[in-house]
PDB file of N, CA and C in Angstrom:
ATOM      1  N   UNK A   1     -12.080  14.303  -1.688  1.00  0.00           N
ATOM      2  CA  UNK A   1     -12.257  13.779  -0.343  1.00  0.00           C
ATOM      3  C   UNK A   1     -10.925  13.841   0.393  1.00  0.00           C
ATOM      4  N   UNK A   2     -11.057  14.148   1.738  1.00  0.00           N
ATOM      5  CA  UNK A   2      -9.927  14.483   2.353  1.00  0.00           C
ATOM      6  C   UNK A   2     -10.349  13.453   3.507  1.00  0.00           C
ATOM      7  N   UNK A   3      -9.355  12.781   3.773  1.00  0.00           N
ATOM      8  CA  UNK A   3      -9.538  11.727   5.041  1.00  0.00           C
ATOM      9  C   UNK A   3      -8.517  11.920   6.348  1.00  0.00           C
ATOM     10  N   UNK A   4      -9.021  12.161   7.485  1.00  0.00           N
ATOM     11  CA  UNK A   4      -8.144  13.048   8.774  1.00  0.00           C
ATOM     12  C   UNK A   4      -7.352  11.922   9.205  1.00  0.00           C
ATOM     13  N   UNK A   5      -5.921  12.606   9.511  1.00  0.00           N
ATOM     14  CA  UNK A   5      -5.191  11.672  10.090  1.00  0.00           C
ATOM     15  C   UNK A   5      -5.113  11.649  11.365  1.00  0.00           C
ATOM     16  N   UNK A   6      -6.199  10.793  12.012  1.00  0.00           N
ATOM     17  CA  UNK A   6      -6.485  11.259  13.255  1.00  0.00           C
ATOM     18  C   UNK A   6      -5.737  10.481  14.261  1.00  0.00           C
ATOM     19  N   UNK A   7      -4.948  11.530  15.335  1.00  0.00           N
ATOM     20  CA  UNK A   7      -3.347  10.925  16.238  1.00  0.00           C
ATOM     21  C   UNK A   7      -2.357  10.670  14.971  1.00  0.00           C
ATOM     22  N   UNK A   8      -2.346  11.046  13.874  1.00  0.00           N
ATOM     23  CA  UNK A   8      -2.058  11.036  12.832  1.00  0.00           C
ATOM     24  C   UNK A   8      -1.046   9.445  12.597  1.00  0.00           C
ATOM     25  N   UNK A   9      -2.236   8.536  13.248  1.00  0.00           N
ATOM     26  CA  UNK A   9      -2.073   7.210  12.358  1.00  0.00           C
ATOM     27  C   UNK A   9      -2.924   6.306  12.355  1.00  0.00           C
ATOM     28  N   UNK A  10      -4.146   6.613  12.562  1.00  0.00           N
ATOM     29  CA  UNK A  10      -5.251   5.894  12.216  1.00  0.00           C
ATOM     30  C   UNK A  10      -6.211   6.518  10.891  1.00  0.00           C
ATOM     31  N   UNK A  11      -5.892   6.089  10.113  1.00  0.00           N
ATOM     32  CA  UNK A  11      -6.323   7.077   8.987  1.00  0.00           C
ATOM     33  C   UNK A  11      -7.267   5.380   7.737  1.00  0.00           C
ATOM     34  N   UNK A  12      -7.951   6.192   7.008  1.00  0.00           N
ATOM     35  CA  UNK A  12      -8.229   5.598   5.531  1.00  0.00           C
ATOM     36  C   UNK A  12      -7.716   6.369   4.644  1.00  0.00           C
ATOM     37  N   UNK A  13      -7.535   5.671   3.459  1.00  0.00           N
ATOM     38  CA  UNK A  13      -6.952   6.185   2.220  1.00  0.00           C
ATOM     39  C   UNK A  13      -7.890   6.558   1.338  1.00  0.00           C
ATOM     40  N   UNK A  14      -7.641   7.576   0.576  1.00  0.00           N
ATOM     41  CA  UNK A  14      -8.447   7.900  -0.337  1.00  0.00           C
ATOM     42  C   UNK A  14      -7.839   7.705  -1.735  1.00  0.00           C
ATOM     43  N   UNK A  15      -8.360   7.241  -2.817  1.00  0.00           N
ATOM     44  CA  UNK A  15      -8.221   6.841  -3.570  1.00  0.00           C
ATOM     45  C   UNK A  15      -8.178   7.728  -5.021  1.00  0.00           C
ATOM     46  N   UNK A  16      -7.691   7.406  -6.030  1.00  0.00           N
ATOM     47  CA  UNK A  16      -7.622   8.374  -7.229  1.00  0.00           C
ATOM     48  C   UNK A  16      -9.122   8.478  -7.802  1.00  0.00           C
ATOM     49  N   UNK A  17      -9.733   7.525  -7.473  1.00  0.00           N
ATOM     50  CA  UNK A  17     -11.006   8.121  -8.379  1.00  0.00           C
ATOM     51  C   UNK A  17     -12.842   8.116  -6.770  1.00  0.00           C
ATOM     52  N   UNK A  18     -11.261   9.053  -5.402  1.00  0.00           N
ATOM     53  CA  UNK A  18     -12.505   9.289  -4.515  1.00  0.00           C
ATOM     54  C   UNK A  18     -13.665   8.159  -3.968  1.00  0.00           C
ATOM     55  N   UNK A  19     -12.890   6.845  -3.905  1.00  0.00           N
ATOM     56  CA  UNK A  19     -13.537   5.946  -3.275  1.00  0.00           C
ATOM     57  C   UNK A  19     -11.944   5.371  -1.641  1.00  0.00           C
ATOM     58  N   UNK A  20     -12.699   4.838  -0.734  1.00  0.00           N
ATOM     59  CA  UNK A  20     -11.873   4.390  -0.133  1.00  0.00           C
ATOM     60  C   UNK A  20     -11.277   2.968  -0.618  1.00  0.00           C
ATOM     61  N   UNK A  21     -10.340   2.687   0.240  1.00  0.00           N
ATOM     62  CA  UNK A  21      -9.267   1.206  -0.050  1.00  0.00           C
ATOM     63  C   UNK A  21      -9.349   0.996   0.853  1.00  0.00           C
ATOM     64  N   UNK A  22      -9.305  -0.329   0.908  1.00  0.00           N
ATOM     65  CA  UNK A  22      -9.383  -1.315   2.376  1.00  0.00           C
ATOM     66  C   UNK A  22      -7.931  -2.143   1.948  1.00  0.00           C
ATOM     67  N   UNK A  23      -7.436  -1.433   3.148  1.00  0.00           N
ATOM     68  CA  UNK A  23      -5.898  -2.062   3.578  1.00  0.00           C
ATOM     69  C   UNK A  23      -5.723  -2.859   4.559  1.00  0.00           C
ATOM     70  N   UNK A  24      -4.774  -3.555   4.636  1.00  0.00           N
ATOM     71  CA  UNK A  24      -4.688  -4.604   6.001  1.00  0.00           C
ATOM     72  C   UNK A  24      -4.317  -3.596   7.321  1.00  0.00           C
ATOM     73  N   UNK A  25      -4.242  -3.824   8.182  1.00  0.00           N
ATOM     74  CA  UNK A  25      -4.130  -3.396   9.781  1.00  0.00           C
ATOM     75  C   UNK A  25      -2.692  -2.161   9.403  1.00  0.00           C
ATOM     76  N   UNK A  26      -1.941  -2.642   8.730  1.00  0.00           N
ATOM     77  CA  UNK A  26      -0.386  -1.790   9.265  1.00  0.00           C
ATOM     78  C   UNK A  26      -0.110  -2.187   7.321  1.00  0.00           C
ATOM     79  N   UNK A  27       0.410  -0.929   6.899  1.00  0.00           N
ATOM     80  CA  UNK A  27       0.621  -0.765   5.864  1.00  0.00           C
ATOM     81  C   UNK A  27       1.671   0.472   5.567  1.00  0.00           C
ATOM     82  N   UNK A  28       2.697   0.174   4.440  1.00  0.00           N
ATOM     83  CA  UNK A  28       3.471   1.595   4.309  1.00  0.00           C
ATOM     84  C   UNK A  28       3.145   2.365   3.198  1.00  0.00           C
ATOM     85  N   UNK A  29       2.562   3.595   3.536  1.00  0.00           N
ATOM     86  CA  UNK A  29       2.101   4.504   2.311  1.00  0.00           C
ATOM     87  C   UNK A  29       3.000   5.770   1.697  1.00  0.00           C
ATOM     88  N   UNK A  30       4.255   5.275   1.308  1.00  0.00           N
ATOM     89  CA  UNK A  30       5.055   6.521   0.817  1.00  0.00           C
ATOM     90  C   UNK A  30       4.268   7.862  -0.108  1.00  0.00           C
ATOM     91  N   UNK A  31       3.157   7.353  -0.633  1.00  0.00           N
ATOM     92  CA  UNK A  31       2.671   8.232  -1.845  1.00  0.00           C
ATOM     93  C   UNK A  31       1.485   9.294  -0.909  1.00  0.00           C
ATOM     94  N   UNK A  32       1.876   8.983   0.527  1.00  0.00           N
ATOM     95  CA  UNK A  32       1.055  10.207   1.095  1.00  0.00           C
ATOM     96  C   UNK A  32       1.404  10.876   1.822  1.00  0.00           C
ATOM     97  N   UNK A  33       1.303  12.138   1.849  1.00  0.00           N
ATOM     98  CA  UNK A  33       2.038  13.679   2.401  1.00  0.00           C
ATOM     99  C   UNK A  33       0.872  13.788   3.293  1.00  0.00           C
ATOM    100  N   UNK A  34       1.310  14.826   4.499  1.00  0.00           N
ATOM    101  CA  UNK A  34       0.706  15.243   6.076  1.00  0.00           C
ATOM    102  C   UNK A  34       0.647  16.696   5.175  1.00  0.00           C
ATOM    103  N   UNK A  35      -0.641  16.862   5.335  1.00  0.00           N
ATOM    104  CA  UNK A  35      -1.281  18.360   4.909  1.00  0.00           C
ATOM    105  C   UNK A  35      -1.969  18.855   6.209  1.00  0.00           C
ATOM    106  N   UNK A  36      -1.906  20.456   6.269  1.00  0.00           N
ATOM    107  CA  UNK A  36      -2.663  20.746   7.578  1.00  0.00           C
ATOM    108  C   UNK A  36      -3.415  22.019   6.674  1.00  0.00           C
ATOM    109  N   UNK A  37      -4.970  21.678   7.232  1.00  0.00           N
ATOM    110  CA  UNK A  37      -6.070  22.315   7.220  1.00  0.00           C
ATOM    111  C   UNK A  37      -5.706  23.796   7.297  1.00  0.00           C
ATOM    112  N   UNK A  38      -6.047  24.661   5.962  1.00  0.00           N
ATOM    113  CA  UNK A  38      -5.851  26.086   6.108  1.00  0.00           C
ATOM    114  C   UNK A  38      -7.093  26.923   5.978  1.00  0.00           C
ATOM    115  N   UNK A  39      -7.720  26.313   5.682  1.00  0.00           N
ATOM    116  CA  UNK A  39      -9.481  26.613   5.567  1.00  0.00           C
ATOM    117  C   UNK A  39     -10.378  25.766   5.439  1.00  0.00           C
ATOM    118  N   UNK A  40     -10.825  25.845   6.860  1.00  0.00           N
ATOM    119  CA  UNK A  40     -11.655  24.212   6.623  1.00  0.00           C
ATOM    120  C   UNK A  40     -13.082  24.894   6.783  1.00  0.00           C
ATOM    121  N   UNK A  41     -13.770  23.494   7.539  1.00  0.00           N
ATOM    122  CA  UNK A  41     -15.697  23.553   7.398  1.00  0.00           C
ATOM    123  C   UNK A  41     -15.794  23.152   8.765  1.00  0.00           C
ATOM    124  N   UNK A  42     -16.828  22.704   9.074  1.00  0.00           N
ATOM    125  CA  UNK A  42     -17.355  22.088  10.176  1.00  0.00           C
ATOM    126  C   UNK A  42     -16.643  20.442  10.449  1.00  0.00           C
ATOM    127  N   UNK A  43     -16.450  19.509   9.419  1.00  0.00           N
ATOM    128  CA  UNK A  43     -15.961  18.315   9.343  1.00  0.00           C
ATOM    129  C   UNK A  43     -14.192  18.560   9.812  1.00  0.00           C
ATOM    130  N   UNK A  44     -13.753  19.264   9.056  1.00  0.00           N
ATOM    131  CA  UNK A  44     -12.393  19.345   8.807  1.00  0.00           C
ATOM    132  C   UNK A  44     -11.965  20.867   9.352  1.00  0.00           C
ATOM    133  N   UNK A  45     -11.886  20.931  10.708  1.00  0.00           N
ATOM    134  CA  UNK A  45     -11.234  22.499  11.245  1.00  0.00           C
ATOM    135  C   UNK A  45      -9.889  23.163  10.727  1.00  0.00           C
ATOM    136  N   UNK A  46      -9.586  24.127  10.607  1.00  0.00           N
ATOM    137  CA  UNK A  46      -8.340  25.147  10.438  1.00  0.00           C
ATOM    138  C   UNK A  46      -7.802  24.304  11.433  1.00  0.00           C
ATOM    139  N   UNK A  47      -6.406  23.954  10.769  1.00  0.00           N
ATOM    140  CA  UNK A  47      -5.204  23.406  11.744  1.00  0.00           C
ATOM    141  C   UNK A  47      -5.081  22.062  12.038  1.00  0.00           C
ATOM    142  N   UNK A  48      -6.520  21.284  11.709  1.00  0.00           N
ATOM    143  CA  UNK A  48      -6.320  19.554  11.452  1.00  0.00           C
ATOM    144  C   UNK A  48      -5.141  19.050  10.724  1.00  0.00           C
ATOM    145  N   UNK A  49      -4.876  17.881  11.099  1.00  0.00           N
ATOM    146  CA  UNK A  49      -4.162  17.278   9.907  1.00  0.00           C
ATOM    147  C   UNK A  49      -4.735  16.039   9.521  1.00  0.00           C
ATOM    148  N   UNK A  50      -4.214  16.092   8.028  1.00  0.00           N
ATOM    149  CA  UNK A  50      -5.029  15.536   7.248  1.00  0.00           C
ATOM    150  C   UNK A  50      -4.040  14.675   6.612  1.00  0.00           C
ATOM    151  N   UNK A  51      -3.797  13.243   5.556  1.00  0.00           N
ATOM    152  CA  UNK A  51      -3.336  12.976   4.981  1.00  0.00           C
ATOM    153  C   UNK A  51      -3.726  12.519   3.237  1.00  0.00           C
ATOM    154  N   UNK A  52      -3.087  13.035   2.502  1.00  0.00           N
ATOM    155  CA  UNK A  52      -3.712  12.899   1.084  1.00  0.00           C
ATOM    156  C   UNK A  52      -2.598  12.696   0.288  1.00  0.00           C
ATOM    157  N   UNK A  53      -2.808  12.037  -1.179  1.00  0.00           N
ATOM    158  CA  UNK A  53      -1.921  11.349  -1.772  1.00  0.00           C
ATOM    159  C   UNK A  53      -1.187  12.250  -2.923  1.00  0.00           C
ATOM    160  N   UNK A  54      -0.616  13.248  -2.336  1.00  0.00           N
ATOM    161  CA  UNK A  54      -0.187  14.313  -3.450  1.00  0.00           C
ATOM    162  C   UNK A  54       1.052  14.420  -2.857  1.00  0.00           C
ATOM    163  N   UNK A  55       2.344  15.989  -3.818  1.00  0.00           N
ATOM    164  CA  UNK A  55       3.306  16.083  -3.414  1.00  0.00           C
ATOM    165  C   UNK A  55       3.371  17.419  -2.206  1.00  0.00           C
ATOM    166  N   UNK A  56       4.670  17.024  -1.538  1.00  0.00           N
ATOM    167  CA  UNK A  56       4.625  18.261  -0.854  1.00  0.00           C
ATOM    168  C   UNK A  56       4.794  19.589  -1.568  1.00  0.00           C
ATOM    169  N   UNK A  57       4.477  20.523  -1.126  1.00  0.00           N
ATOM    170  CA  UNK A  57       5.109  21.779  -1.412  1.00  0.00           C
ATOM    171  C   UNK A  57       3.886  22.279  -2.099  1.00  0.00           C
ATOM    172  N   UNK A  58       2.787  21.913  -2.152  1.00  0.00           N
ATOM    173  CA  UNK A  58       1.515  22.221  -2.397  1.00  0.00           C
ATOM    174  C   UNK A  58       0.055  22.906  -1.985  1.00  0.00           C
ATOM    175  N   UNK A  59      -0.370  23.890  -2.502  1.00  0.00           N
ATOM    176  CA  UNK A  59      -1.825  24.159  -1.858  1.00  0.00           C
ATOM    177  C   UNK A  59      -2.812  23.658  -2.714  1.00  0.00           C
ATOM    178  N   UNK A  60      -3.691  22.725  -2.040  1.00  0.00           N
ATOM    179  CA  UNK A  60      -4.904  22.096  -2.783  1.00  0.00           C
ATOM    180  C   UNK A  60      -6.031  22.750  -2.221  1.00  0.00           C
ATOM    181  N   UNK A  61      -7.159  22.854  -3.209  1.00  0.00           N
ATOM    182  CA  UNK A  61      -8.419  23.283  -2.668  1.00  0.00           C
ATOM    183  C   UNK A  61      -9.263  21.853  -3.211  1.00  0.00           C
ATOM    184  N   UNK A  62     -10.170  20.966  -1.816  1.00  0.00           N
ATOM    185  CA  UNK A  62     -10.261  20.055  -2.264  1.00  0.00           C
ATOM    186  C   UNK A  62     -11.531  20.431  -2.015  1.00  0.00           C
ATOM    187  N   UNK A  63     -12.849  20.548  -2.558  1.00  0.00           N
ATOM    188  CA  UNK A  63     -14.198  20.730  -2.405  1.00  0.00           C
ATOM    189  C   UNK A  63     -14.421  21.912  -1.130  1.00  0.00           C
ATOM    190  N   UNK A  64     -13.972  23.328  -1.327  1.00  0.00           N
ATOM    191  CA  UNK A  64     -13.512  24.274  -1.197  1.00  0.00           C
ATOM    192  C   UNK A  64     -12.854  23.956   0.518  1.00  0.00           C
ATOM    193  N   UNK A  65     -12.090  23.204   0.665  1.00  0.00           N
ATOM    194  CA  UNK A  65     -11.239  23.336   1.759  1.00  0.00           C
ATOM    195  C   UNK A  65      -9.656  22.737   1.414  1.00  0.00           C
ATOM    196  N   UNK A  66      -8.968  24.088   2.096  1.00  0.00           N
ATOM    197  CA  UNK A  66      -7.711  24.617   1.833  1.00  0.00           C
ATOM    198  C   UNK A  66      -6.975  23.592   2.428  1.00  0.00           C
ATOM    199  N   UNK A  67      -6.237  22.881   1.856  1.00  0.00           N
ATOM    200  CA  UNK A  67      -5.444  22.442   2.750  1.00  0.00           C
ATOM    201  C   UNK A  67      -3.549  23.000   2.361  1.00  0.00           C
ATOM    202  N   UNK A  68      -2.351  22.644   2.713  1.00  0.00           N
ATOM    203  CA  UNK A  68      -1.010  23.394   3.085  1.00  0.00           C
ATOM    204  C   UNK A  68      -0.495  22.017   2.825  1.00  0.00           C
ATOM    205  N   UNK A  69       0.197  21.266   1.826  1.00  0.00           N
ATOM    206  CA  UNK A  69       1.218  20.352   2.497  1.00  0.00           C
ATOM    207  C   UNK A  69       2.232  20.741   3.500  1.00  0.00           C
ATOM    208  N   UNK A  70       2.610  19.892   4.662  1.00  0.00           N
ATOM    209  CA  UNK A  70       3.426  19.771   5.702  1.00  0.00           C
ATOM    210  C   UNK A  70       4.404  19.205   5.620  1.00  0.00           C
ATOM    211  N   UNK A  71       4.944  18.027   4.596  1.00  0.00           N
ATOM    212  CA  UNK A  71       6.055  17.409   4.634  1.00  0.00           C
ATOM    213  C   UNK A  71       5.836  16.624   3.580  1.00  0.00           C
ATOM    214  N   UNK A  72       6.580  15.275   3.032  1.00  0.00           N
ATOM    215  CA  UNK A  72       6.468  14.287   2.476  1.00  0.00           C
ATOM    216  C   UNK A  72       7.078  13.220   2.976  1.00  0.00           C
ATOM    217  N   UNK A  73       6.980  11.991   3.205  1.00  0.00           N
ATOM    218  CA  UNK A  73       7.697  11.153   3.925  1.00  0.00           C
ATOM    219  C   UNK A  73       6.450   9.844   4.261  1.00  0.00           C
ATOM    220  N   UNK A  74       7.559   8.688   4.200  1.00  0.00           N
ATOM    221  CA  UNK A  74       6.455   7.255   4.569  1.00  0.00           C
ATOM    222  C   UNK A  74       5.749   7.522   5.289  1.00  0.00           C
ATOM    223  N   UNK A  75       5.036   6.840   5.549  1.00  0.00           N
ATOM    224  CA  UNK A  75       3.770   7.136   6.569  1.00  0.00           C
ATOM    225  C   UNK A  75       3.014   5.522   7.264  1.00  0.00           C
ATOM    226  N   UNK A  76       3.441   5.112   7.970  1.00  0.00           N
ATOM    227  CA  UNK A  76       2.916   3.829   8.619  1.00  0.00           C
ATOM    228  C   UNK A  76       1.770   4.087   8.943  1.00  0.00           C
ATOM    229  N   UNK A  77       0.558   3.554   8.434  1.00  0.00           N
ATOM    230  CA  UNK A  77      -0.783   3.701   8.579  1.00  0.00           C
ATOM    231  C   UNK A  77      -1.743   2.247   8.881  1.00  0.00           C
ATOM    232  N   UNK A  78      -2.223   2.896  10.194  1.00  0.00           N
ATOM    233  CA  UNK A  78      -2.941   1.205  11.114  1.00  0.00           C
ATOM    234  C   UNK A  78      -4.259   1.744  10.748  1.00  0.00           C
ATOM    235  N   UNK A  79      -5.243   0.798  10.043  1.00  0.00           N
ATOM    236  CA  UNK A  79      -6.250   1.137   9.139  1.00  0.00           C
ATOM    237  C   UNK A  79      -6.850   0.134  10.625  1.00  0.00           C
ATOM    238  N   UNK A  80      -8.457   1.252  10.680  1.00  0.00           N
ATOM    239  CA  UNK A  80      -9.071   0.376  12.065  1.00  0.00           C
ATOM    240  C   UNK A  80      -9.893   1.149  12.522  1.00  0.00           C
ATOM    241  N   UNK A  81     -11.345   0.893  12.967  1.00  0.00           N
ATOM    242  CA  UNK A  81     -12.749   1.911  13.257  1.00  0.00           C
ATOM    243  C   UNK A  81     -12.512   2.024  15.184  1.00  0.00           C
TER     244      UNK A  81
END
């Protein structure tokens, strides 16, 4: 599961065993890298960004969509519908 970092700070977390976490409002997530969409679907377009809990310098194929890590670095994330 890939969860979009959409304005890339309103995001949910995805979890190691593919369930979400419910975090408070404003939280610091060092253990997640800005990946951008290199082959996506209908949900997730070429060129989104996305955030997921891996290292940089990586290509993941996560349920056949490509994603590119973009960086690594904290990530202040305001959890909110």
């Amino acid at each position: 599961m890939i969860i979009p970092a959409r304005g890339k700070v309103l995001v949910e977390v995805y979890s190691q065993k593919h369930s979400l976490i419910h975090l408070p409002e404003t939280v610091t997530l060092p253990e997640l890298s800005v990946a951008e969409i290199v082959n996506g679907n209908g949900n997730f377009p070429k060129g989104q960004l996305v955030l997921i809990p891996t290292k940089a310098g990586l290509n993941i194929n996560e349920g056949g969509i490509i994603v590119r890590l973009v960086n690594e670095s904290d990530v202040v994330a305001e959890i909110g519908g």
